[in-house]
C-alpha atoms as a PDB file:
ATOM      1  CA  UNK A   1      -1.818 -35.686  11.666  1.00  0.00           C
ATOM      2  CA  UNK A   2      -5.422 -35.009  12.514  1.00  0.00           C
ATOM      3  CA  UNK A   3      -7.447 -32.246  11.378  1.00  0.00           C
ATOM      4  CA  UNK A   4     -11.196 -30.316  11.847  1.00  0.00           C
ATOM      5  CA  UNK A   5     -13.072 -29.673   9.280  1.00  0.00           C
ATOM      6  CA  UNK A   6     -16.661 -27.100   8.864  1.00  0.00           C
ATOM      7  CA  UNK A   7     -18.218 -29.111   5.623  1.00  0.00           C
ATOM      8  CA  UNK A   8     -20.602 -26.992   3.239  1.00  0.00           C
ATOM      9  CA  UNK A   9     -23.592 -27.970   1.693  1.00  0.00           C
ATOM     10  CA  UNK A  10     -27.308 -26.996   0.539  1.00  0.00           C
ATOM     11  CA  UNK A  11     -30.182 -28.064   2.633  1.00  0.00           C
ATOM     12  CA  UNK A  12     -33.300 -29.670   1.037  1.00  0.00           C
ATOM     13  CA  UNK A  13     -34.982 -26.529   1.178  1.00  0.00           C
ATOM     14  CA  UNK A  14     -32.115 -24.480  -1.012  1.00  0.00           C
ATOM     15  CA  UNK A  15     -31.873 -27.397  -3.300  1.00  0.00           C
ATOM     16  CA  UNK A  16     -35.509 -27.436  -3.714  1.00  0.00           C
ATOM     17  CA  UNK A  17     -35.160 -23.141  -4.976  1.00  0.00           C
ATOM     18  CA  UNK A  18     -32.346 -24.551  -6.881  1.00  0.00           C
ATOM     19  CA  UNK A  19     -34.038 -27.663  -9.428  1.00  0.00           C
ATOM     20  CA  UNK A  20     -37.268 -25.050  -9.247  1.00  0.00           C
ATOM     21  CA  UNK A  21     -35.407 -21.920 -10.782  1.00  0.00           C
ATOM     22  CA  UNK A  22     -33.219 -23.434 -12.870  1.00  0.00           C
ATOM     23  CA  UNK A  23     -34.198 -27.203 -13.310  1.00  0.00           C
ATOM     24  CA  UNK A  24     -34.978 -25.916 -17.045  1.00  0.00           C
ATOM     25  CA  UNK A  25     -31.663 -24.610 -17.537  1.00  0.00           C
ATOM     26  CA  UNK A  26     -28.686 -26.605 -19.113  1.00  0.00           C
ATOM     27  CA  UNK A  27     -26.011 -26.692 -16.366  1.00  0.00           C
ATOM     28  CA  UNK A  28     -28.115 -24.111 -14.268  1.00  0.00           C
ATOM     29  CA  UNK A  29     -27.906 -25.978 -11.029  1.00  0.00           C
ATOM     30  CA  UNK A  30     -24.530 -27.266 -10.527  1.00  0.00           C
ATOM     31  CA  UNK A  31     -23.086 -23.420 -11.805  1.00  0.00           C
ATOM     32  CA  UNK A  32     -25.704 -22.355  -9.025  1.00  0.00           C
ATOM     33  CA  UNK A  33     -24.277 -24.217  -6.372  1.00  0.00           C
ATOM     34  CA  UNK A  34     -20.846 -24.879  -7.080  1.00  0.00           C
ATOM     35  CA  UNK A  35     -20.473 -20.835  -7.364  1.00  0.00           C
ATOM     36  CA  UNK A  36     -22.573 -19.993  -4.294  1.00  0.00           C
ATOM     37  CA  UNK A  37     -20.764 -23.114  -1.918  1.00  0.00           C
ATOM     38  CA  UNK A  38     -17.240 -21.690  -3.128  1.00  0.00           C
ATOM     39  CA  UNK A  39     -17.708 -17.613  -2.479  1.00  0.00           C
ATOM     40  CA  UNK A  40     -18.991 -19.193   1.202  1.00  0.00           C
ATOM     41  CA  UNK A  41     -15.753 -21.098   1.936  1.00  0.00           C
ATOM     42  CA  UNK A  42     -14.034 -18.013   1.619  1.00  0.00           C
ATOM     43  CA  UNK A  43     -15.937 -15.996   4.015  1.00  0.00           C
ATOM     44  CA  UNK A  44     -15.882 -19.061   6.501  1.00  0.00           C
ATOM     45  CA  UNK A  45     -12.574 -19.531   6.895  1.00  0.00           C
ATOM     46  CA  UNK A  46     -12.694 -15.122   7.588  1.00  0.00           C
ATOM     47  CA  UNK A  47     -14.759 -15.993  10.216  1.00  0.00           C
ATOM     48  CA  UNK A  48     -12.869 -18.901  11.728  1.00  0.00           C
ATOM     49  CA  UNK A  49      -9.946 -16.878  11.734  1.00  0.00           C
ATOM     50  CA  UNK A  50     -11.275 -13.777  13.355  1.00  0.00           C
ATOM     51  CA  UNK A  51     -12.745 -15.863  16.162  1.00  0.00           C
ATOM     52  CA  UNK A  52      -9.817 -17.924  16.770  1.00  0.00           C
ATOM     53  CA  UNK A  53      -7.300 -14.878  17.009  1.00  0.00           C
ATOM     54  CA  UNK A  54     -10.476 -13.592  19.691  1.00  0.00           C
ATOM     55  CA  UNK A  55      -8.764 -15.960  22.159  1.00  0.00           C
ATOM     56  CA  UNK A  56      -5.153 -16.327  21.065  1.00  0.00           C
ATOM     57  CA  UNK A  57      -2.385 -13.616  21.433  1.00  0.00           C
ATOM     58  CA  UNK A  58      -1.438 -14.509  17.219  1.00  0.00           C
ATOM     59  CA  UNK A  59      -1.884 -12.931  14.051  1.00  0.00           C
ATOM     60  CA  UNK A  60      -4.688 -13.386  11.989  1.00  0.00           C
ATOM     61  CA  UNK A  61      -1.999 -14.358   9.266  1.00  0.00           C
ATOM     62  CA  UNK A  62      -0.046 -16.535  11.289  1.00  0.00           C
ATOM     63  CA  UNK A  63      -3.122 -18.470  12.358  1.00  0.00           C
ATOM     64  CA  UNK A  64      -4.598 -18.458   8.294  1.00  0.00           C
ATOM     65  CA  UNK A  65      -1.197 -20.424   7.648  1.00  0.00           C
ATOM     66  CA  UNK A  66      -3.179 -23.814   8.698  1.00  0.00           C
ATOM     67  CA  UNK A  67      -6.094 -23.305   7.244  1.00  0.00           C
ATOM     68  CA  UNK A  68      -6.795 -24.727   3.402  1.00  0.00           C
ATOM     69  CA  UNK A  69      -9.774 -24.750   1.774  1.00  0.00           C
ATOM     70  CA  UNK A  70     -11.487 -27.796  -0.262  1.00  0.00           C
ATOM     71  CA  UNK A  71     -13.494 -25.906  -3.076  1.00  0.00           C
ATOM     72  CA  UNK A  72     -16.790 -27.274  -4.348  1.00  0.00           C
ATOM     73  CA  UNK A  73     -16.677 -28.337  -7.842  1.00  0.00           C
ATOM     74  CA  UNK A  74     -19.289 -30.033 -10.818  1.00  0.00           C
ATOM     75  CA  UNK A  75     -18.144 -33.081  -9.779  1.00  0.00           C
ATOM     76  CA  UNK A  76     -18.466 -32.547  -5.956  1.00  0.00           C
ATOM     77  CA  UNK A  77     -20.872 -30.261  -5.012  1.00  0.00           C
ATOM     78  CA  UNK A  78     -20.509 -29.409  -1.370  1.00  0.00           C
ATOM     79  CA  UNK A  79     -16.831 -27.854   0.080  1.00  0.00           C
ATOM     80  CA  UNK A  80     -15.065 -27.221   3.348  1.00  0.00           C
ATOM     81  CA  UNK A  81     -12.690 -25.268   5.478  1.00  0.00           C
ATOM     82  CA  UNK A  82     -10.345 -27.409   6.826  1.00  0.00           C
ATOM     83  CA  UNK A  83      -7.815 -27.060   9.906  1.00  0.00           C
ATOM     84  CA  UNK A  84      -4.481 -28.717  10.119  1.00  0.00           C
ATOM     85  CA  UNK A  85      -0.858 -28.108  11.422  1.00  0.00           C
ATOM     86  CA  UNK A  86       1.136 -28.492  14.223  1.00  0.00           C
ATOM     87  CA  UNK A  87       1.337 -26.543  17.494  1.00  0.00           C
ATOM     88  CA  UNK A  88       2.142 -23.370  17.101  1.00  0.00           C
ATOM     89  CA  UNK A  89       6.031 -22.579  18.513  1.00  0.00           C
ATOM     90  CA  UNK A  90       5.748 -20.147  21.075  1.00  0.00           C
ATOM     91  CA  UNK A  91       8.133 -18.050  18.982  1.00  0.00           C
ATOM     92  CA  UNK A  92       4.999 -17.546  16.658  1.00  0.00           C
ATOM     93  CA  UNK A  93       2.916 -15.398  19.639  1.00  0.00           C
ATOM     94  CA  UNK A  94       2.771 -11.717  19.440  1.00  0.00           C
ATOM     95  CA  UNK A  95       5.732 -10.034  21.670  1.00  0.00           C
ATOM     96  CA  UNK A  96       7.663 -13.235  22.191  1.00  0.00           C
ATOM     97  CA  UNK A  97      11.318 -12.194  23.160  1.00  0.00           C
ATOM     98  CA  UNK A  98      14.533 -13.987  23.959  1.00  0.00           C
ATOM     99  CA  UNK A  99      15.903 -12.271  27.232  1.00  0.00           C
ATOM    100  CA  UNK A 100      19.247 -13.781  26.982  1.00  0.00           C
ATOM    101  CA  UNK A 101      20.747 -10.399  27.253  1.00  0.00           C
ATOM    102  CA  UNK A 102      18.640  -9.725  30.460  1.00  0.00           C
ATOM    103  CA  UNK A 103      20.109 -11.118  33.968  1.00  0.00           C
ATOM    104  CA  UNK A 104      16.783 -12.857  34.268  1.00  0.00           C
ATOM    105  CA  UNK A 105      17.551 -14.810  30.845  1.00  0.00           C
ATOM    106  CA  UNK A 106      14.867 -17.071  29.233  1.00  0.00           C
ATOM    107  CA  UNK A 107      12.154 -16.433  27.027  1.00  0.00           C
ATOM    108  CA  UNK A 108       8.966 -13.925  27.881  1.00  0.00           C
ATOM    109  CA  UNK A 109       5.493 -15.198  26.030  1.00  0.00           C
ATOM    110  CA  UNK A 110       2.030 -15.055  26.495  1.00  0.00           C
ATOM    111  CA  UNK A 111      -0.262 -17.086  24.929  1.00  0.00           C
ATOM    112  CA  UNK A 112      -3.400 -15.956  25.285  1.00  0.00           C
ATOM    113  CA  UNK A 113      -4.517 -12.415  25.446  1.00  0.00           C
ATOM    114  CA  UNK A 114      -6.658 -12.772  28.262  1.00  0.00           C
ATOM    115  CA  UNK A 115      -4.005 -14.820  30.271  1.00  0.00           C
ATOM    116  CA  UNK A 116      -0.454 -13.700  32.097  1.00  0.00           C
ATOM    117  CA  UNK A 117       3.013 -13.156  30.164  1.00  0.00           C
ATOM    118  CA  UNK A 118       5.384 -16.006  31.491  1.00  0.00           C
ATOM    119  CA  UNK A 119       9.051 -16.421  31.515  1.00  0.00           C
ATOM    120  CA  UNK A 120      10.600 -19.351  30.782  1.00  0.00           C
ATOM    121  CA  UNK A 121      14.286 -19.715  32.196  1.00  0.00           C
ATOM    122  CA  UNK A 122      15.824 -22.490  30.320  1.00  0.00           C
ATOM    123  CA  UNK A 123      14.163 -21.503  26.894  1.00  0.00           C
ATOM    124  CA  UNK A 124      15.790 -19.271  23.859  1.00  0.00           C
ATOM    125  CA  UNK A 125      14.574 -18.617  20.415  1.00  0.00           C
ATOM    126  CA  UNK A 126      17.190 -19.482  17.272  1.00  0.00           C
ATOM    127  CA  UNK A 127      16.547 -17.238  14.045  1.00  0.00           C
ATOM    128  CA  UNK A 128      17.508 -18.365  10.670  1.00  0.00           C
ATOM    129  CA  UNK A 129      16.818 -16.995   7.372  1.00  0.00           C
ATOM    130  CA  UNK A 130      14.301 -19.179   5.000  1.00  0.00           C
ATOM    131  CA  UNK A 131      14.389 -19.529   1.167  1.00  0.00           C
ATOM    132  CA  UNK A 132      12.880 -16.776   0.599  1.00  0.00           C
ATOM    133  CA  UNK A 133      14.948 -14.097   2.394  1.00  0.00           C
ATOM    134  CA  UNK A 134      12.297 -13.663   5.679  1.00  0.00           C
ATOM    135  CA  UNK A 135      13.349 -14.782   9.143  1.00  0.00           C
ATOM    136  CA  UNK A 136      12.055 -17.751  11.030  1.00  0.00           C
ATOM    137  CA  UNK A 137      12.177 -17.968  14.278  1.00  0.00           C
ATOM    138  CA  UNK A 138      11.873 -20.826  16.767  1.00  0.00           C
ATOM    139  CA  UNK A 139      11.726 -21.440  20.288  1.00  0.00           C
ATOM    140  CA  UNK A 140      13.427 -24.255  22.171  1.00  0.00           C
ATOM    141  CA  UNK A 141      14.539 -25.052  26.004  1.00  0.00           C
ATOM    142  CA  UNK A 142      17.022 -27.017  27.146  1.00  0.00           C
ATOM    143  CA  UNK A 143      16.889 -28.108  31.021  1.00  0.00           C
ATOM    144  CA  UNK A 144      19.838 -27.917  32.997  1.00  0.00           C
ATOM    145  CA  UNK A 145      20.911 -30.448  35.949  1.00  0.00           C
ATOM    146  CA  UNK A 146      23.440 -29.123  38.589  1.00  0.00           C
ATOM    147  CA  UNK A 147      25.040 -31.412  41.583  1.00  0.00           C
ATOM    148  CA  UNK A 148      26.965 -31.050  44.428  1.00  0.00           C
ATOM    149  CA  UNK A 149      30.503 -32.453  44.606  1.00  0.00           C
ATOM    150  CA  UNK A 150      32.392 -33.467  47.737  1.00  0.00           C
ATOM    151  CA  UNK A 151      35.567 -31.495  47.348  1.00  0.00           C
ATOM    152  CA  UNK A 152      38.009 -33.363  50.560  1.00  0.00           C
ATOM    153  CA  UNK A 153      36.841 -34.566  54.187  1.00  0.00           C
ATOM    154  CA  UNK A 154      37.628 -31.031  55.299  1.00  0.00           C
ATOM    155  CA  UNK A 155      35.727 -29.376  52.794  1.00  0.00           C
ATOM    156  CA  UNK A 156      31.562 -29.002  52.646  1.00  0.00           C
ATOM    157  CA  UNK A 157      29.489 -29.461  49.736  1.00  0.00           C
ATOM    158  CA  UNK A 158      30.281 -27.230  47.022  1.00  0.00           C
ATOM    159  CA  UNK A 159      27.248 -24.899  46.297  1.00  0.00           C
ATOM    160  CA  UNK A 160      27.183 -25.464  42.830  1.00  0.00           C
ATOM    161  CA  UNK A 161      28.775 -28.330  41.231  1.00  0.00           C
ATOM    162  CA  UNK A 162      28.889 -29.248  37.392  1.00  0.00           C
ATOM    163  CA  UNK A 163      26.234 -28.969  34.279  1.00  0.00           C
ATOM    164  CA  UNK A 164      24.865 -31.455  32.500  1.00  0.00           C
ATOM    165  CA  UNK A 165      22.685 -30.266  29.487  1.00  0.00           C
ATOM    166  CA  UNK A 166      20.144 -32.079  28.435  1.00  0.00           C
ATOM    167  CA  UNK A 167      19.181 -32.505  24.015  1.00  0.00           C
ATOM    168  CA  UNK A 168      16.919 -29.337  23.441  1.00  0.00           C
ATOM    169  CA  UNK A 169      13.482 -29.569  22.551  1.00  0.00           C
ATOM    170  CA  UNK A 170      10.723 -27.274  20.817  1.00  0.00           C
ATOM    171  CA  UNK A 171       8.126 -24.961  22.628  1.00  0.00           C
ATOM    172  CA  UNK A 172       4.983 -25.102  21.316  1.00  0.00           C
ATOM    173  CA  UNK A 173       1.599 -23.686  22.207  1.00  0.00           C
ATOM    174  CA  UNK A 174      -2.034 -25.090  21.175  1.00  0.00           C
ATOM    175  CA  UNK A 175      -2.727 -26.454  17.383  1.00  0.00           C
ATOM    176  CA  UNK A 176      -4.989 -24.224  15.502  1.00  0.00           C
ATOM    177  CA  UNK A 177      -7.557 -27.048  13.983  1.00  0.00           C
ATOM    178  CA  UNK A 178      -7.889 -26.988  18.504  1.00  0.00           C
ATOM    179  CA  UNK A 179      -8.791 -23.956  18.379  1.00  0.00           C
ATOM    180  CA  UNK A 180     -11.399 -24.427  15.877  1.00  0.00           C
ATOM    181  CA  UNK A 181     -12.735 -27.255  17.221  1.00  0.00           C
ATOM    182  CA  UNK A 182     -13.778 -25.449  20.537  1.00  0.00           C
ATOM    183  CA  UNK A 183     -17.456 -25.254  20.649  1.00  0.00           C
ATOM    184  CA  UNK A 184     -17.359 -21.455  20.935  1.00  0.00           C
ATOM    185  CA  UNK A 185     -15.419 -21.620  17.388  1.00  0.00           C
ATOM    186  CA  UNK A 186     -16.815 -24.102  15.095  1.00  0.00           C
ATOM    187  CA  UNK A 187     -20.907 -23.535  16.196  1.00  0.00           C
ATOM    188  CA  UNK A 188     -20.403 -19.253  16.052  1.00  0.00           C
ATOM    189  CA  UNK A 189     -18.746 -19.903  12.864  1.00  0.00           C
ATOM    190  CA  UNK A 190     -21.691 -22.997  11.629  1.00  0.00           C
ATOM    191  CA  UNK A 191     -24.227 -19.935  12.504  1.00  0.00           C
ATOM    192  CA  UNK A 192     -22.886 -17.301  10.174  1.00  0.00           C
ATOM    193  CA  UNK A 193     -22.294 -20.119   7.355  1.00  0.00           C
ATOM    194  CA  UNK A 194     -25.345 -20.804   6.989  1.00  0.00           C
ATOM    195  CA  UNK A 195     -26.389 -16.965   6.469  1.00  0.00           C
ATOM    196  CA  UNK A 196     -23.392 -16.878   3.876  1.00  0.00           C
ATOM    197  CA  UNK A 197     -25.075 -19.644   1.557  1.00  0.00           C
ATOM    198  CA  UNK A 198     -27.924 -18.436   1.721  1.00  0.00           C
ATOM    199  CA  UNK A 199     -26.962 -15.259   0.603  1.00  0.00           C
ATOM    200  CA  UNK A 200     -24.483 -16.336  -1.432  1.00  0.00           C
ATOM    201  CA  UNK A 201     -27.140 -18.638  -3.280  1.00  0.00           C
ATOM    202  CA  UNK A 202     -29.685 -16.144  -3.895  1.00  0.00           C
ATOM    203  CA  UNK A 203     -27.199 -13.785  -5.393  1.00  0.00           C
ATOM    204  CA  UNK A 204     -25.998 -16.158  -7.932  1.00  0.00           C
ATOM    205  CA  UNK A 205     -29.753 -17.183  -8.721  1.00  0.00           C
ATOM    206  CA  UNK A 206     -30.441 -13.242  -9.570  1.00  0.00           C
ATOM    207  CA  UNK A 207     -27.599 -13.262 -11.726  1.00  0.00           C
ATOM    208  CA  UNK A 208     -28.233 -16.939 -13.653  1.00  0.00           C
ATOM    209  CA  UNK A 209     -31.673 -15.427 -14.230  1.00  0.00           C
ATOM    210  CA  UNK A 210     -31.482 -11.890 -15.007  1.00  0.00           C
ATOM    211  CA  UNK A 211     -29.157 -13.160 -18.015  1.00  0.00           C
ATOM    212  CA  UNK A 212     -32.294 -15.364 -19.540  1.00  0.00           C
ATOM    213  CA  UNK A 213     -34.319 -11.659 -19.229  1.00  0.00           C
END
């Protein structure tokens, strides 16, 4: 299974205001930057969230569910928000419904929020309750195949002649770590990283130092 990953580090300037401040200080500079790389992973993978669910008719909760986050620590000093998962079942999208009851039948979704609502004839959704009590819920379709039948020599084709069903198979929309690969994604969310360390950074120098005052 692939994934996309948004890596963080310290430039050569930050590091430079890093050894400079607290070069004198035992343990000063990997407490610095292990602190100020983790609070940042957390507000990146906010923003990657936020600017996926900008596009995609999901929760931001459902789309936080493939997300993970690789924190920084004294031993590896740089982090990153990572995506991974599989497509997302088109049960998962916001006002998905099973029209079974519905003369129509099929299953209604939309996707994205700027796109149409489709229905999908052959599809249903099958509910089942998980461990923990909650409901899942999964789409699947399953294509049918009609024929005609010759009936005698004095009889025409029948209109409709038997079904064959064919195995069922999931319904699945885009994977998220797509989504966050998009260039609109991954550079909006590079942009405001890079604000987030350096704020992050300077906060945790302030407090290192104003302990020494």
């Amino acid at each position: 299974m692939s994934k996309t990953s948004l890596n963080i580090t310290m430039d050569a300037g930050q590091l430079a205001k890093i050894h400079l401040l607290m070069g004198d200080i035992k343990n000063g500079v990997p407490k610095v930057m292990v602190r100020a790389i983790n609070k940042t992973l957390t507000g990146v993978q906010s923003d990657a969230v936020k600017a996926i669910a900008i596009d995609l008719n999901l929760t931001q909760e459902r789309i936080r569910q493939d997300f993970f986050v690789n924190q920084a620590t004294w031993d590896r000093i740089s982090g990153s928000v990572v995506a991974k998962g599989r497509p997302v079942n088109l049960a998962g999208f916001v006002g998905t419904t099973d029209n079974r009851s519905d003369w129509n039948g099929g299953v209604s979704v939309k996707v994205k929020k700027s796109g149409t609502r489709v229905r999908l004839k052959h599809a249903f959704i099958w509910s089942r309750a998980t461990k923990s009590g909650d409901e899942a819920k999964t789409a699947f379709q399953r294509e049918w195949h009609e024929f005609k039948t010759f009936r005698s020599v004095f009889s025409p084709w029948k209109k409709f002649g038997p079904k064959y069903r064919l195995e069922i198979e999931t319904l699945s929309g885009p994977r998220i770590e797509d989504e966050f690969a998009k260039d609109r994604v991954i550079k909006s969310v590079e942009i405001e990283a890079r604000g987030r360390v350096d704020t992050n950074l300077n906060h945790e120098l302030d407090y290192e130092l104003s302990r020494l005052r």
